[in-house]
C-alpha atoms as a PDB file:
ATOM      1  CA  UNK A   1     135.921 104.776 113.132  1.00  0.00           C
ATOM      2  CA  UNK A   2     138.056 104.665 109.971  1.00  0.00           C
ATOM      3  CA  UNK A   3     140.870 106.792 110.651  1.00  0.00           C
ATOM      4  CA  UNK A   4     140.082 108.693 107.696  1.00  0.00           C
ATOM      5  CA  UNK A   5     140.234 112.448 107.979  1.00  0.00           C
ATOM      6  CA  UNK A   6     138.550 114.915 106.519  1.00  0.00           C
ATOM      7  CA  UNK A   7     138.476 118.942 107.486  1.00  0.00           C
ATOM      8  CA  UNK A   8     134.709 119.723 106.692  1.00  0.00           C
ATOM      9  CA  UNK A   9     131.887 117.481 105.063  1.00  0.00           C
ATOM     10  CA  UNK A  10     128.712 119.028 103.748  1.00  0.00           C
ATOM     11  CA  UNK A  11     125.128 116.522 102.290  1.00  0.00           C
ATOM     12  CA  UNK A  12     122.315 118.234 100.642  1.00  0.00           C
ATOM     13  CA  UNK A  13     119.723 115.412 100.438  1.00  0.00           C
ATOM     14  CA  UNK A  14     116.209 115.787  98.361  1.00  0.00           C
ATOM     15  CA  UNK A  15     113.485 113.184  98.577  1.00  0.00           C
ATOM     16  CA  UNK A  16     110.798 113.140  95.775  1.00  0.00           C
ATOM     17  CA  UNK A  17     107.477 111.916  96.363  1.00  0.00           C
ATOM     18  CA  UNK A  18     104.104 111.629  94.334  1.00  0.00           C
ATOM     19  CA  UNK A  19     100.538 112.016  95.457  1.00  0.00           C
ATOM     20  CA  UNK A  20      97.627 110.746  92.867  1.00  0.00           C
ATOM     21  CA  UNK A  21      94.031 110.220  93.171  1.00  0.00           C
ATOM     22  CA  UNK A  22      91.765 111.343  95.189  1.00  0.00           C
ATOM     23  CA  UNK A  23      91.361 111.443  99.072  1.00  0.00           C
ATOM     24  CA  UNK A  24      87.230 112.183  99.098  1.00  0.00           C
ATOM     25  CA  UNK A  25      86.857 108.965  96.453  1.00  0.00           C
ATOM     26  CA  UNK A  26      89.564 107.172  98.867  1.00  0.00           C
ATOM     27  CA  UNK A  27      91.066 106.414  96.219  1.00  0.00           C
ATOM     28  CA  UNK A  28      94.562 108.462  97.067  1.00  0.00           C
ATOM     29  CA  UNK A  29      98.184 107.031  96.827  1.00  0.00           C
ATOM     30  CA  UNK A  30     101.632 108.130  97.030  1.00  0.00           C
ATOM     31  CA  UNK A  31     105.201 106.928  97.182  1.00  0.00           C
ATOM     32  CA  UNK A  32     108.746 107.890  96.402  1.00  0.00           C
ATOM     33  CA  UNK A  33     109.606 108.920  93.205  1.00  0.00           C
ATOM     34  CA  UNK A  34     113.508 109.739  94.089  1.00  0.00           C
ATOM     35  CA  UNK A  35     116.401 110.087  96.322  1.00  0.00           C
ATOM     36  CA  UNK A  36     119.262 113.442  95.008  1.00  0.00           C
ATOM     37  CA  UNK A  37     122.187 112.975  97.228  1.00  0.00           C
ATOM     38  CA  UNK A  38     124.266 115.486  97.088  1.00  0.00           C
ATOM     39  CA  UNK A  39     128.309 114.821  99.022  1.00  0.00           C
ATOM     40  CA  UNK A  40     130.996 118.013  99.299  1.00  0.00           C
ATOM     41  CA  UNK A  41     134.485 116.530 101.598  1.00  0.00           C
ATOM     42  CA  UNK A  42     137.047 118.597 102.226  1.00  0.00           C
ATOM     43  CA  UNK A  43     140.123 116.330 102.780  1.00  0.00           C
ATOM     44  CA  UNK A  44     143.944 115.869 101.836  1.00  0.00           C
ATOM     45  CA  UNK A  45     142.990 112.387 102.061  1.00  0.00           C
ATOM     46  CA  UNK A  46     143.328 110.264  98.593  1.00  0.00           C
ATOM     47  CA  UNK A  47     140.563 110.302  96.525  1.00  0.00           C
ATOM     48  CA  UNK A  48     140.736 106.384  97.109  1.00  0.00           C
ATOM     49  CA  UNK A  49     140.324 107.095 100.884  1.00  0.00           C
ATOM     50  CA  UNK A  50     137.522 109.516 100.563  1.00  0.00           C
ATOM     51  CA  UNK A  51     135.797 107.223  98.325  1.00  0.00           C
ATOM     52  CA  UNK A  52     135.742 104.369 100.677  1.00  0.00           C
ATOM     53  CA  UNK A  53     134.302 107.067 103.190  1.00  0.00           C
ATOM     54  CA  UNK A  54     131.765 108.114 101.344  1.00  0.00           C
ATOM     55  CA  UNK A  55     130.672 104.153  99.979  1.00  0.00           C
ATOM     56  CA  UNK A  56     130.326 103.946 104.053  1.00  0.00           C
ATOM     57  CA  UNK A  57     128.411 106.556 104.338  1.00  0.00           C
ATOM     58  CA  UNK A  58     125.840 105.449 101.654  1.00  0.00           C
ATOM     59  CA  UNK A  59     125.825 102.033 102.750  1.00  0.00           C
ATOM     60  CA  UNK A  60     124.739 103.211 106.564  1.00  0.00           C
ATOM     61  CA  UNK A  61     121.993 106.020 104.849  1.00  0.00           C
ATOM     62  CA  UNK A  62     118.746 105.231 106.602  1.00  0.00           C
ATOM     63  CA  UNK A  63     116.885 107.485 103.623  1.00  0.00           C
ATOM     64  CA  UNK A  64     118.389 105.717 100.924  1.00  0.00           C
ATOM     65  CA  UNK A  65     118.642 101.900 102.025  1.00  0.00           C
ATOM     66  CA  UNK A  66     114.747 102.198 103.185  1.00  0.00           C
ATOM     67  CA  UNK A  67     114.244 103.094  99.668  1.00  0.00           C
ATOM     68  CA  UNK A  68     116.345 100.189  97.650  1.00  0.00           C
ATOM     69  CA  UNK A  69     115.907  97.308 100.466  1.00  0.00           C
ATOM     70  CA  UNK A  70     112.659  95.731 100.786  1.00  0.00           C
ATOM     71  CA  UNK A  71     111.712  96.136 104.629  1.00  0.00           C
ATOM     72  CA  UNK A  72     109.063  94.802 106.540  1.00  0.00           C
ATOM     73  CA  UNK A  73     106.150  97.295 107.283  1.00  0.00           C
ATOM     74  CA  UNK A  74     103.979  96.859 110.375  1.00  0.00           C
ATOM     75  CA  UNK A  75     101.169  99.483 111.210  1.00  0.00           C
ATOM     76  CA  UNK A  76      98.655  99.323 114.225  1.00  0.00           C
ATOM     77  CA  UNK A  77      96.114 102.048 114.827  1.00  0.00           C
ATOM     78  CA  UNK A  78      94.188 102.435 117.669  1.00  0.00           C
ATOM     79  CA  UNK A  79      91.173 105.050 118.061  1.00  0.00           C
ATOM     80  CA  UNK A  80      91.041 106.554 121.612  1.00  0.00           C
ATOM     81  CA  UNK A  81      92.890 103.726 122.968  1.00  0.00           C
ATOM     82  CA  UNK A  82      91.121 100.548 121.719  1.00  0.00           C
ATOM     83  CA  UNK A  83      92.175  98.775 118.380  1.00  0.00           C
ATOM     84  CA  UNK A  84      90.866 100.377 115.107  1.00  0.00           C
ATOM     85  CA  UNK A  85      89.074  97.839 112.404  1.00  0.00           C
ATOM     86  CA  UNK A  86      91.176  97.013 109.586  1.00  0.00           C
ATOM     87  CA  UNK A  87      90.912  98.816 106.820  1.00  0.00           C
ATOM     88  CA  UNK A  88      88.990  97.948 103.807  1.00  0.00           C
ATOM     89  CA  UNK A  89      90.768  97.453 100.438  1.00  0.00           C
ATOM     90  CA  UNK A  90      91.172 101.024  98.240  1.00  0.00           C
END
């Protein structure tokens, strides 16, 4: 797509979540703590040229623009077919 060439590209990606509270009290939670990217190119491109590759690649990251974008969240649950009650607050 951007003409930019490269001869090998390696990602090591670590997500960090936390777990708290306490499932039998239902009072549990959890959520991200971080995102570790990690980026290895192997190119004869400029570093310029590499960079704007890799910006790309970041900028199109499902893992990592679900984290720093606020998106929309819509859940239904159903219970051997038929719609579950909602929840009650934690």
């Amino acid at each position: 797509m951007t003409k930019i060439r490269y001869d090998k590209a390696s990602l090591r990606q670590t997500a960090r979540f936390y777990r708290d509270g306490s499932a039998l009290a239902g009072t549990i939670t959890g959520g991200p703590v971080g995102l570790e990217t990690e980026v290895d190119v192997q190119s004869g491109e400029p570093p310029e040229r590499v960079r704007r590759l890799v910006d790309m690649a970041e900028a199109s990251c499902f893992a990592l623009q679900s984290l720093i974008q606020n998106v929309e969240v819509a859940s239904s649950f159903t219970l051997n077919g038929a719609p579950l009650p909602e929840a009650a607050a934690l």
